[in-house]
N, C-alpha and C. Protein backbone atom coordinates (compact mmCIF):
# COMPACT_ATOMS: atom_id res chain seq x y z
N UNK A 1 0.84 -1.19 0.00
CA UNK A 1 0.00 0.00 0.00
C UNK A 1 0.89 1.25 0.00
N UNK A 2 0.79 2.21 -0.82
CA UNK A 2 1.47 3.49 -0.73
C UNK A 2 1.60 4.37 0.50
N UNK A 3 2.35 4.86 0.54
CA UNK A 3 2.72 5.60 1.29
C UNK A 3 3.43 7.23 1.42
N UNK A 4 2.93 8.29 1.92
CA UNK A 4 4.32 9.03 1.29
C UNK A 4 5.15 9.54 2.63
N UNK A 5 6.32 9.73 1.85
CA UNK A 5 7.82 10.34 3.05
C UNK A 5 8.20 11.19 2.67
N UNK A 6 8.48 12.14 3.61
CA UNK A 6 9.25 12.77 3.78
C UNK A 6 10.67 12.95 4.07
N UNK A 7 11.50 13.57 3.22
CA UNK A 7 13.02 13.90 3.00
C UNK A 7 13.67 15.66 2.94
N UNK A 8 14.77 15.30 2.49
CA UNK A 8 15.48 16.61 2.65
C UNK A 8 16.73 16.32 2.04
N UNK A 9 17.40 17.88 1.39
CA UNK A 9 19.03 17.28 1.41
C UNK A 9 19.88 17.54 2.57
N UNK A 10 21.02 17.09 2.60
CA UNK A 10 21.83 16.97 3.37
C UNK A 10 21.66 18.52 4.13
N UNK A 11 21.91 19.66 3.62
CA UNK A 11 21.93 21.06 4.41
C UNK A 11 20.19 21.19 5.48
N UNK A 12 19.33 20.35 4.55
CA UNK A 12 18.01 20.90 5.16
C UNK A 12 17.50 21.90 4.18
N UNK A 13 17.77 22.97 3.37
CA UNK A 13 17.64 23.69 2.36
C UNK A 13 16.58 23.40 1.41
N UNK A 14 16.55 22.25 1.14
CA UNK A 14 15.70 21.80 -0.09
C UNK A 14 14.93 20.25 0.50
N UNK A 15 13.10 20.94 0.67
CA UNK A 15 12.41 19.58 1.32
C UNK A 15 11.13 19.20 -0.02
N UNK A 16 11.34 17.77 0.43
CA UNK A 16 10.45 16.86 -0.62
C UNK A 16 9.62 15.86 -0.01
N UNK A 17 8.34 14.83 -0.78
CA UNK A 17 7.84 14.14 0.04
C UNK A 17 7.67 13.22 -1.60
N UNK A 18 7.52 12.23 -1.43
CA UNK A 18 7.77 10.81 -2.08
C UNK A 18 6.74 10.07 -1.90
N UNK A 19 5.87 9.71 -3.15
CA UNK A 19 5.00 8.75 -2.55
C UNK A 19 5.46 7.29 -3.16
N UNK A 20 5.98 6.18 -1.73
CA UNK A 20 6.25 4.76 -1.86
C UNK A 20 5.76 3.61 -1.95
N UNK A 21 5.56 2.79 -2.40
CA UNK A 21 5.25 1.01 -2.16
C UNK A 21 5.84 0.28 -1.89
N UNK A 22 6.37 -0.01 -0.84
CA UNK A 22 7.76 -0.57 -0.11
C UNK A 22 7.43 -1.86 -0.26
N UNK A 23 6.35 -2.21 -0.76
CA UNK A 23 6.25 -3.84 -1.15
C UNK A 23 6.25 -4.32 -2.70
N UNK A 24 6.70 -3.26 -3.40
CA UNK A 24 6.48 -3.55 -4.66
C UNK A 24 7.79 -2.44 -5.19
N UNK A 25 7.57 -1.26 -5.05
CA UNK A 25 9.40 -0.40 -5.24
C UNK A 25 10.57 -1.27 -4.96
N UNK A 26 11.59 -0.81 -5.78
CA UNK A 26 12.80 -1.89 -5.83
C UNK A 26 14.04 -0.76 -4.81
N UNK A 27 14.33 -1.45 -3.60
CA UNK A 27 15.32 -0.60 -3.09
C UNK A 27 16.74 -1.42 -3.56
N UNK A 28 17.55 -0.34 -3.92
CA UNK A 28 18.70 -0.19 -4.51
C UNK A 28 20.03 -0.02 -3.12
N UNK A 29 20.59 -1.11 -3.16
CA UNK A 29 21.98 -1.07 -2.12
C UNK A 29 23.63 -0.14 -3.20
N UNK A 30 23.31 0.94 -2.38
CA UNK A 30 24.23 1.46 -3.25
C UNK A 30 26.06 0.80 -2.23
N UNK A 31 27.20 1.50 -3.55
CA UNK A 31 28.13 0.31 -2.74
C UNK A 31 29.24 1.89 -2.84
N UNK A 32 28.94 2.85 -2.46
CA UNK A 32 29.65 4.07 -2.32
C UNK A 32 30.05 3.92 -1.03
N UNK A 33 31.19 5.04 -0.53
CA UNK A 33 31.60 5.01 1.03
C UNK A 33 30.82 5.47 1.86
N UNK A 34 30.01 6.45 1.48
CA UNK A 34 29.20 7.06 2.20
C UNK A 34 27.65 6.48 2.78
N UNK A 35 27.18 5.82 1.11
CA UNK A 35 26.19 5.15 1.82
C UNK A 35 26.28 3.50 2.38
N UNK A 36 27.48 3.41 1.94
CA UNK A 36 27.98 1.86 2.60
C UNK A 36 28.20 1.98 4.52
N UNK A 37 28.75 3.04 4.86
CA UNK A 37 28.87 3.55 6.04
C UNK A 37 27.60 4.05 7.01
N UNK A 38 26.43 4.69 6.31
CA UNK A 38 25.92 4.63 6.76
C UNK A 38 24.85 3.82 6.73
N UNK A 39 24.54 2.98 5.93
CA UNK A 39 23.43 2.16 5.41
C UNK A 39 22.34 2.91 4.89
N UNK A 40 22.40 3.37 3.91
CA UNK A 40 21.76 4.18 3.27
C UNK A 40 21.16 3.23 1.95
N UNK A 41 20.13 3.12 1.84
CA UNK A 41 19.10 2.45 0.71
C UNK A 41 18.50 3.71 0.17
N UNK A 42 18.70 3.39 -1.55
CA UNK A 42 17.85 3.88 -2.42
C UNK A 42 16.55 3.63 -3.16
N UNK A 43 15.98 4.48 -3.49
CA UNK A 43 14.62 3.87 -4.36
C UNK A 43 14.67 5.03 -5.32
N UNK A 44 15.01 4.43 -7.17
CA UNK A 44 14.54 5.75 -7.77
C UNK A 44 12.83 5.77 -8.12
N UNK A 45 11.94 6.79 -8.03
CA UNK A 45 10.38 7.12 -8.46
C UNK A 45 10.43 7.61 -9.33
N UNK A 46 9.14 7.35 -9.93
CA UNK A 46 9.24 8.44 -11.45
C UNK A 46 8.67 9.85 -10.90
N UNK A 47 8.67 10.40 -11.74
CA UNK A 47 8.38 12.28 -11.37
C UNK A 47 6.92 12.58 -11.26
N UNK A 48 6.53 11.53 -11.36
CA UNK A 48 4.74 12.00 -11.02
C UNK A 48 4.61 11.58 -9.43
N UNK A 49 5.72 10.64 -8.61
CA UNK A 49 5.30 10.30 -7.39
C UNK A 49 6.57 11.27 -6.64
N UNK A 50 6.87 12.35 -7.04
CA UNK A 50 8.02 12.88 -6.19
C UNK A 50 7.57 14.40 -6.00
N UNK A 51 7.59 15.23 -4.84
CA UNK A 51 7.02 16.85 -4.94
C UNK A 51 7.80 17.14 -4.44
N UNK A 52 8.88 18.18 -4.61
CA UNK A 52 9.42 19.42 -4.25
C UNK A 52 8.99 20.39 -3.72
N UNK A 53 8.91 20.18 -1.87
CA UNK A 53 8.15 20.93 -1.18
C UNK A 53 8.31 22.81 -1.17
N UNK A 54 9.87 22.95 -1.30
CA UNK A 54 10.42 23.98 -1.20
C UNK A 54 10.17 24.99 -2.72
N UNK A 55 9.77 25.80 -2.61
CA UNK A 55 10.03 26.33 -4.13
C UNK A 55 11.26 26.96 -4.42
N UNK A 56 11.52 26.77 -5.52
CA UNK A 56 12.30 27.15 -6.49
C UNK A 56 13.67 27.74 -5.57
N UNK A 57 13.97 26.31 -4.59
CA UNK A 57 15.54 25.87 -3.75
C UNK A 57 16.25 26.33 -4.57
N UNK A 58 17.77 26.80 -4.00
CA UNK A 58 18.79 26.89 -5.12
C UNK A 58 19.67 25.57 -5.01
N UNK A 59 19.46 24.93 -6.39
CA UNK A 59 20.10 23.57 -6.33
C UNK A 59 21.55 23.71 -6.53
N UNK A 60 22.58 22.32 -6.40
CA UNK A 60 23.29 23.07 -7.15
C UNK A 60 24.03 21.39 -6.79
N UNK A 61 25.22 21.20 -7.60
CA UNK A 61 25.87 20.01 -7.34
C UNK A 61 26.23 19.16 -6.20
N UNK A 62 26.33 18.20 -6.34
CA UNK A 62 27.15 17.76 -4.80
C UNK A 62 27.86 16.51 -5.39
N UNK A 63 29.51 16.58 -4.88
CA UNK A 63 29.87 15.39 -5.77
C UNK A 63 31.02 14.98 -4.55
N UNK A 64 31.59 13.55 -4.90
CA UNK A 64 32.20 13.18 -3.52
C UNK A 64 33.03 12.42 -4.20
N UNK A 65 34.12 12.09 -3.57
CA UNK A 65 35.35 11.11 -3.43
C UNK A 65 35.96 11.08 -5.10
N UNK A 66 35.57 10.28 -5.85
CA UNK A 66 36.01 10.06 -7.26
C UNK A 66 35.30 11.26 -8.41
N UNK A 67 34.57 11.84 -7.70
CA UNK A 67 33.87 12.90 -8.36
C UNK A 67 32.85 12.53 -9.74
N UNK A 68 32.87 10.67 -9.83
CA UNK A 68 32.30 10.31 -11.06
C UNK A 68 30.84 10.87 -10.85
N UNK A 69 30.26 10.45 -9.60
CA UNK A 69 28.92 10.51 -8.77
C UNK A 69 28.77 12.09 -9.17
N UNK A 70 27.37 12.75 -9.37
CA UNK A 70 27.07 14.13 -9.33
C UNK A 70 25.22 13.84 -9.22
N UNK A 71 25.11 14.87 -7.97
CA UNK A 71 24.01 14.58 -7.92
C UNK A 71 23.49 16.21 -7.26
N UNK A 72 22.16 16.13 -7.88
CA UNK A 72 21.50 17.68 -7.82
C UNK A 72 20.89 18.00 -6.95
């Protein structure tokens, strides 16, 4: 049954809410340092189940260790 959550990025700056099916969404074990360390699970949604609570946040890169990763 769906669900939705609430998130944020890392600063707090930019808030969102997600609607999930944790019985049917595919969570993704990412194998980075960061989320290996903290146990951090992913799920990507398509853009009709994702809202951008904050308006028009100033986004802007965030990239780590090997710098391949870039994420908005």
């Amino acid at each position: 049954m769906p669900s939705t959550h609430h998130g944020s990025c890392h600063c707090g700056a930019v808030r969102f809410e997600v609607d999930l099916d944790l019985a049917v969404d595919d969570v993704i074990e990412c194998d980075c340092s960061i989320c290996t360390k903290k146990g951090i699970l992913h799920i990507i949604v398509p853009p009709e189940r994702f809202r951008r609570l904050t308006p028009e946040a100033p986004l802007t890169t965030y990239t780590f260790g090997t710098h391949t990763a870039k994420h908005t």
